[in-house]
Structure formats: C-alpha cells, structure tokens
C-alpha atoms as a PDB file:
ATOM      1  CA  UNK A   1     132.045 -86.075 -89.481  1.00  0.00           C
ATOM      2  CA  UNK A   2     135.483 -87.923 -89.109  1.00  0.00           C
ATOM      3  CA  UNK A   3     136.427 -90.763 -91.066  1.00  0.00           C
ATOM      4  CA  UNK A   4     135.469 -93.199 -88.469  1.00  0.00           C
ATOM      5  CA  UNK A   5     132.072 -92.285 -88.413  1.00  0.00           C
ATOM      6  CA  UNK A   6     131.826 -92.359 -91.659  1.00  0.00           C
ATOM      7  CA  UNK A   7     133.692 -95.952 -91.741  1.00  0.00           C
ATOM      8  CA  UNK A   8     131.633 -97.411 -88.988  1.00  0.00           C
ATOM      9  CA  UNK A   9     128.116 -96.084 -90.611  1.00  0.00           C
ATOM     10  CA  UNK A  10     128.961 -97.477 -93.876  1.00  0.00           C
ATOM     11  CA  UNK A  11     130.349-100.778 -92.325  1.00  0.00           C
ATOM     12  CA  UNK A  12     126.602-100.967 -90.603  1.00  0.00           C
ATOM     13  CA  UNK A  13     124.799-100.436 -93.914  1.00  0.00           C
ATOM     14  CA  UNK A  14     126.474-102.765 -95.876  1.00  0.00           C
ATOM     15  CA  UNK A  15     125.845-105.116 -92.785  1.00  0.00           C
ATOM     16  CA  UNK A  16     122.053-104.712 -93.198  1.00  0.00           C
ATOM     17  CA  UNK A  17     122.141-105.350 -96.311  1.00  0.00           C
ATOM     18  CA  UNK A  18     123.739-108.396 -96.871  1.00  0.00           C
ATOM     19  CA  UNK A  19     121.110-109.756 -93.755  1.00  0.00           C
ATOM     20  CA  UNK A  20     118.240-108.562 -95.652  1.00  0.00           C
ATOM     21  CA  UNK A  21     119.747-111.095 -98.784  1.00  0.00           C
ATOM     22  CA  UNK A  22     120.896-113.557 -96.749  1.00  0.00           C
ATOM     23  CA  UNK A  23     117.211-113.229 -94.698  1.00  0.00           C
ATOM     24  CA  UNK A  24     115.302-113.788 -98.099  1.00  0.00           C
ATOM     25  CA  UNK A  25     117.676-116.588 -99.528  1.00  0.00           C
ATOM     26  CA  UNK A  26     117.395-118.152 -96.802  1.00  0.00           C
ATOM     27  CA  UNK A  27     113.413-117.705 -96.669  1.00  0.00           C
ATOM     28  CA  UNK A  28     113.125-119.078-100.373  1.00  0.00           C
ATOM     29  CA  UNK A  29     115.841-121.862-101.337  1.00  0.00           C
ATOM     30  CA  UNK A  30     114.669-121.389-104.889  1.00  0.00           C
ATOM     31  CA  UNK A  31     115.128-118.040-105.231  1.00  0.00           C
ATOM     32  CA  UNK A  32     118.115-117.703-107.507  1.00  0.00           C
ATOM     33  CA  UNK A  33     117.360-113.596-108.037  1.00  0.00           C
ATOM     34  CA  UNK A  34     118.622-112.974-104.606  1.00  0.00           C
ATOM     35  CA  UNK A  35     121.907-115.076-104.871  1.00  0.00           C
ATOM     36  CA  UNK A  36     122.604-113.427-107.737  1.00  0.00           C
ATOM     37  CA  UNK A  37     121.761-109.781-105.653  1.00  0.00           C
ATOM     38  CA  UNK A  38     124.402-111.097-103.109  1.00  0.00           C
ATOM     39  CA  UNK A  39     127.058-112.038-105.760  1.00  0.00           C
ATOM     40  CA  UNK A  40     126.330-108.797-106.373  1.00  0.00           C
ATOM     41  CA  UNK A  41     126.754-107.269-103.350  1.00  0.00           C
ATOM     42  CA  UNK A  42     129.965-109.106-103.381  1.00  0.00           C
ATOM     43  CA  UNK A  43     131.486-107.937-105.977  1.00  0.00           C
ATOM     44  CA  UNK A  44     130.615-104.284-105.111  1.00  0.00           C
ATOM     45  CA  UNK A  45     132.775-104.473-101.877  1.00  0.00           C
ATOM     46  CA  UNK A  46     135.468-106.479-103.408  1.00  0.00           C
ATOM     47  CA  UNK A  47     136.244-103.606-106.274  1.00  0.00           C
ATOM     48  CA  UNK A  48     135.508-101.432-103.645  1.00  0.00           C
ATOM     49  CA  UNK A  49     137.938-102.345-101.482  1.00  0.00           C
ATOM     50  CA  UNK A  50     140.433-102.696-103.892  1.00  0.00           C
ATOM     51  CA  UNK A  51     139.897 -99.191-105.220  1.00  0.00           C
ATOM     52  CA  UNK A  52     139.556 -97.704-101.524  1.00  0.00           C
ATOM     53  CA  UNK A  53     142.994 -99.494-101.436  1.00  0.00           C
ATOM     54  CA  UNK A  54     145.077 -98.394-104.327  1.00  0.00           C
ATOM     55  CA  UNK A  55     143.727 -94.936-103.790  1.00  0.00           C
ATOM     56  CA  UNK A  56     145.450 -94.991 -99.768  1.00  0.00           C
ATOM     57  CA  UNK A  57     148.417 -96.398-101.705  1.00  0.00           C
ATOM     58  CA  UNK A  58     149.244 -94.039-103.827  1.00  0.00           C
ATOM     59  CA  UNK A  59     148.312 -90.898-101.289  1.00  0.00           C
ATOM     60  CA  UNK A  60     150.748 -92.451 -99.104  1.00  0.00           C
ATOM     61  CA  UNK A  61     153.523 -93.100-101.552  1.00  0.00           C
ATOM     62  CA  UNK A  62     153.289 -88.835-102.853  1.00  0.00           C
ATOM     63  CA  UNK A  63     153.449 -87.953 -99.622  1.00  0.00           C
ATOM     64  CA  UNK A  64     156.918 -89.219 -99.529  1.00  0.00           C
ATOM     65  CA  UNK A  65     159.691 -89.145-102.657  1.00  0.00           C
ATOM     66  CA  UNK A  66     161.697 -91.529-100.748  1.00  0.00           C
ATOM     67  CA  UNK A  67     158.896 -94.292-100.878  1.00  0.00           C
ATOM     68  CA  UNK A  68     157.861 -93.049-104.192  1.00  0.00           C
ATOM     69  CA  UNK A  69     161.421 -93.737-105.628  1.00  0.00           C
ATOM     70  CA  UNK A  70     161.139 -96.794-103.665  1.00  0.00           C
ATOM     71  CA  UNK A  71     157.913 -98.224-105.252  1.00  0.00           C
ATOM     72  CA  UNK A  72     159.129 -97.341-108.752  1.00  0.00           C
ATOM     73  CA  UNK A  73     162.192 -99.648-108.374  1.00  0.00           C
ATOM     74  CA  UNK A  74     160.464-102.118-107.198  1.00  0.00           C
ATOM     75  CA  UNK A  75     157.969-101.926-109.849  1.00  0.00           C
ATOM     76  CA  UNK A  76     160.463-102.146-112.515  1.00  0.00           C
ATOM     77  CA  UNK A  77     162.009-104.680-111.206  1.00  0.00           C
ATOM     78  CA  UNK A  78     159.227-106.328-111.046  1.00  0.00           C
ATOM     79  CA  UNK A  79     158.420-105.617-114.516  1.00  0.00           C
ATOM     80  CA  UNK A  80     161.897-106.620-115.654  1.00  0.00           C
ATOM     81  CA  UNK A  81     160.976-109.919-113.792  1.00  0.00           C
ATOM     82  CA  UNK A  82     157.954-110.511-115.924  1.00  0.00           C
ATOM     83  CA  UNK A  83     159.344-110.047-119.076  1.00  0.00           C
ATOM     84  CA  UNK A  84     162.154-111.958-118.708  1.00  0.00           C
ATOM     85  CA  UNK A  85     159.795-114.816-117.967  1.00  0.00           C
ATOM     86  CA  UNK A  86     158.093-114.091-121.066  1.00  0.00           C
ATOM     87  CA  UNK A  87     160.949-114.383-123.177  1.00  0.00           C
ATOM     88  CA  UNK A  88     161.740-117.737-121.550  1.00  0.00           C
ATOM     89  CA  UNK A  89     158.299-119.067-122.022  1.00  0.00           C
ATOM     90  CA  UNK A  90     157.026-121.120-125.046  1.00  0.00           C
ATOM     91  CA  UNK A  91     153.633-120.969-126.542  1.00  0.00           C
ATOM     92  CA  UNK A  92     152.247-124.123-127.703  1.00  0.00           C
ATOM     93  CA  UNK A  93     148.592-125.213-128.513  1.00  0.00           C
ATOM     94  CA  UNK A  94     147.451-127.830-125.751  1.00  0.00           C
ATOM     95  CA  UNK A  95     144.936-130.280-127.340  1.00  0.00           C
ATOM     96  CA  UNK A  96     142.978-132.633-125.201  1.00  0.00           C
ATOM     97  CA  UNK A  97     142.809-136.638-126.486  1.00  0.00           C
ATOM     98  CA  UNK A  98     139.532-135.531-128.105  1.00  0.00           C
ATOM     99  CA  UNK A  99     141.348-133.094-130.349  1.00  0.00           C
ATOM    100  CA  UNK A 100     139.620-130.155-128.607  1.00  0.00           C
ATOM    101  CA  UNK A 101     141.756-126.948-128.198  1.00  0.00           C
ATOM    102  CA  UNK A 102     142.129-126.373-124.588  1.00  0.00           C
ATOM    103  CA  UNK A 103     144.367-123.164-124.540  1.00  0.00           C
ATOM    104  CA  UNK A 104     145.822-121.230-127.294  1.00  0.00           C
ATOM    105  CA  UNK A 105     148.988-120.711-128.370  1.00  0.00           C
ATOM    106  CA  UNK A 106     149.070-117.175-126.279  1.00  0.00           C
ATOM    107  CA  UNK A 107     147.244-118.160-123.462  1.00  0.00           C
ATOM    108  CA  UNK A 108     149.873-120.984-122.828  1.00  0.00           C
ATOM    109  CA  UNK A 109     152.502-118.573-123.077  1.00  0.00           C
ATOM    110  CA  UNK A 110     151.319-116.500-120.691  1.00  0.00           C
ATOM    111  CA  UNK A 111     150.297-119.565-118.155  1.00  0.00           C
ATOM    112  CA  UNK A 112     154.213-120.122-118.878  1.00  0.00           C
ATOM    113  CA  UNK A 113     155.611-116.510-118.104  1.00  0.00           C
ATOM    114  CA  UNK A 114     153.361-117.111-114.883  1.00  0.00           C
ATOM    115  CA  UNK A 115     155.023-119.886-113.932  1.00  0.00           C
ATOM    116  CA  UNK A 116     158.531-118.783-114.249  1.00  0.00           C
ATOM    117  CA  UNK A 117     157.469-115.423-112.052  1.00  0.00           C
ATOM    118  CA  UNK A 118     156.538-117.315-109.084  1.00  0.00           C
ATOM    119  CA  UNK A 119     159.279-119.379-109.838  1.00  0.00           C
ATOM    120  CA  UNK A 120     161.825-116.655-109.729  1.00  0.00           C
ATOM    121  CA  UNK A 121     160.171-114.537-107.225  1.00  0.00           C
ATOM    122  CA  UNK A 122     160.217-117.975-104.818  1.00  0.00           C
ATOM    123  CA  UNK A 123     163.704-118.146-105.551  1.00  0.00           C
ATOM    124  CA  UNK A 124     164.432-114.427-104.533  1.00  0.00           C
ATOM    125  CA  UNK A 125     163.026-114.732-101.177  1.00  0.00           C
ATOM    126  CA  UNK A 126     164.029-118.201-100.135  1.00  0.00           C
ATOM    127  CA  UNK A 127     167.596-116.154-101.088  1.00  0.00           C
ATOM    128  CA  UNK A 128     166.624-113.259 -98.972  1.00  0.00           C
ATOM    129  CA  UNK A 129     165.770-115.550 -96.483  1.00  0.00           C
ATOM    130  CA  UNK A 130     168.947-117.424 -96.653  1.00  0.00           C
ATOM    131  CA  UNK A 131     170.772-113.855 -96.796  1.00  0.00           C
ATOM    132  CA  UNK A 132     168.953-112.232 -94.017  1.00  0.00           C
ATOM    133  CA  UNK A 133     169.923-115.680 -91.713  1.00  0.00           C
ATOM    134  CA  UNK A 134     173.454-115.435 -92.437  1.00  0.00           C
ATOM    135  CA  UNK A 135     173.916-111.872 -92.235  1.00  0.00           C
ATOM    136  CA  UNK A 136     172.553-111.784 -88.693  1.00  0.00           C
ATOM    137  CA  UNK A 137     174.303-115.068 -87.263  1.00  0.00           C
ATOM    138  CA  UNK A 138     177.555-112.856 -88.818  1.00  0.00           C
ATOM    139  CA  UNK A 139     177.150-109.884 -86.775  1.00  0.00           C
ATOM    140  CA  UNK A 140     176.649-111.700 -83.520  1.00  0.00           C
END
C-alpha cells in the first residue's frame, strides 16, 4: 500500500467519525458527552498533525546538511532573539482595582519577552522587506 492509500483511507475514517458525533449532537442538543467526544476528536488530529508534521520536518532537514546547517542558524538566532527580549523585559505583579492578582511576577515577564519578539521579528521583516525592494529596483 502507498502512502496515498493509506492517506486517503485514514482521511475517510476520521471523516466518519466526526459525522457519527456530529449526527448524535445534533440528534440530542443536551448531550454534552458527545461534544466533549468531538473536542476530543479534535484534539487527536490537531497533535496529530503537528507530530505527523515535525516528524516530515526533520526527515527532510537530515536528508540535507545544507538545510540542516540552515535550520540550526536560524534556530539560534531565533533563540538569541528570545532571550534578548527576556533580558529587556520587566516582571511586575499586575493587580486588578479589587486587589486580585491577575498575573505573577513571571508570567508578566514572559507576556513581556513575548511582546518584544514579535516586536523585533516585525521589525526584521518590514527591514527585509524594505531591503529586498531596494535591492531589486538597484539591479534594474
């Protein structure tokens, strides 16, 4: 059996499945045991897919050194990226009015070093952007 078989068979199970839920939610409204199944369901195909995913990944990046090196750079730049946010990032307790804690001390941090990544990474390509533009009106 080649892959696509084997794709398109489990693509039809799954299928039946999540009709037979969605048939006997839809039969009972009240039936909160079955939404729960399709959550379920849900999140089986979601880590799935995910796994399925890193797995093709990192196949394809050993096949090749070139990409391998490739990926690693990028991850620690990446890495380098996040850390640096970290550093810049304060942690501070946020209390409401009420005087209930709403995020800890390393939980805001971390909301912070968040921040600053997207920050930073929106700045890199908006500059690749910028670079890419120039460089090709240039060699016109």
């Amino acid at each position: 059996m080649n892959l696509q078989k084997i794709m398109n068979i489990g693509i039809a199970l799954v299928s039946v499945i999540g009709l037979v839920f969605w048939v006997l939610i839809a039969k009972d409204q009240t039936n909160e045991g079955m939404i729960s199944n399709m959550i379920w369901l849900g999140k089986i195909l979601v880590y799935a897919a995910a796994a399925i995913a890193v797995l093709f990944s990192i196949k394809n990046l050993a096949s090749s050194p070139a990409k391998l090196k490739m990926a690693l750079i990028v991850i620690v730049g990446l890495l380098a990226i996040v850390g640096i946010s970290y550093g810049m990032s304060s942690g501070t307790e946020v209390v409401s009015n009420t005087g209930k804690l709403m995020a800890t001390e390393g939980a805001s941090k971390w909301v912070g070093t968040g921040l600053r990544v997207v920050y930073i990474l929106f700045a890199i390509s908006i500059a690749s952007i910028v670079f890419g533009g120039i460089k090709k009106a240039l060699n016109k």
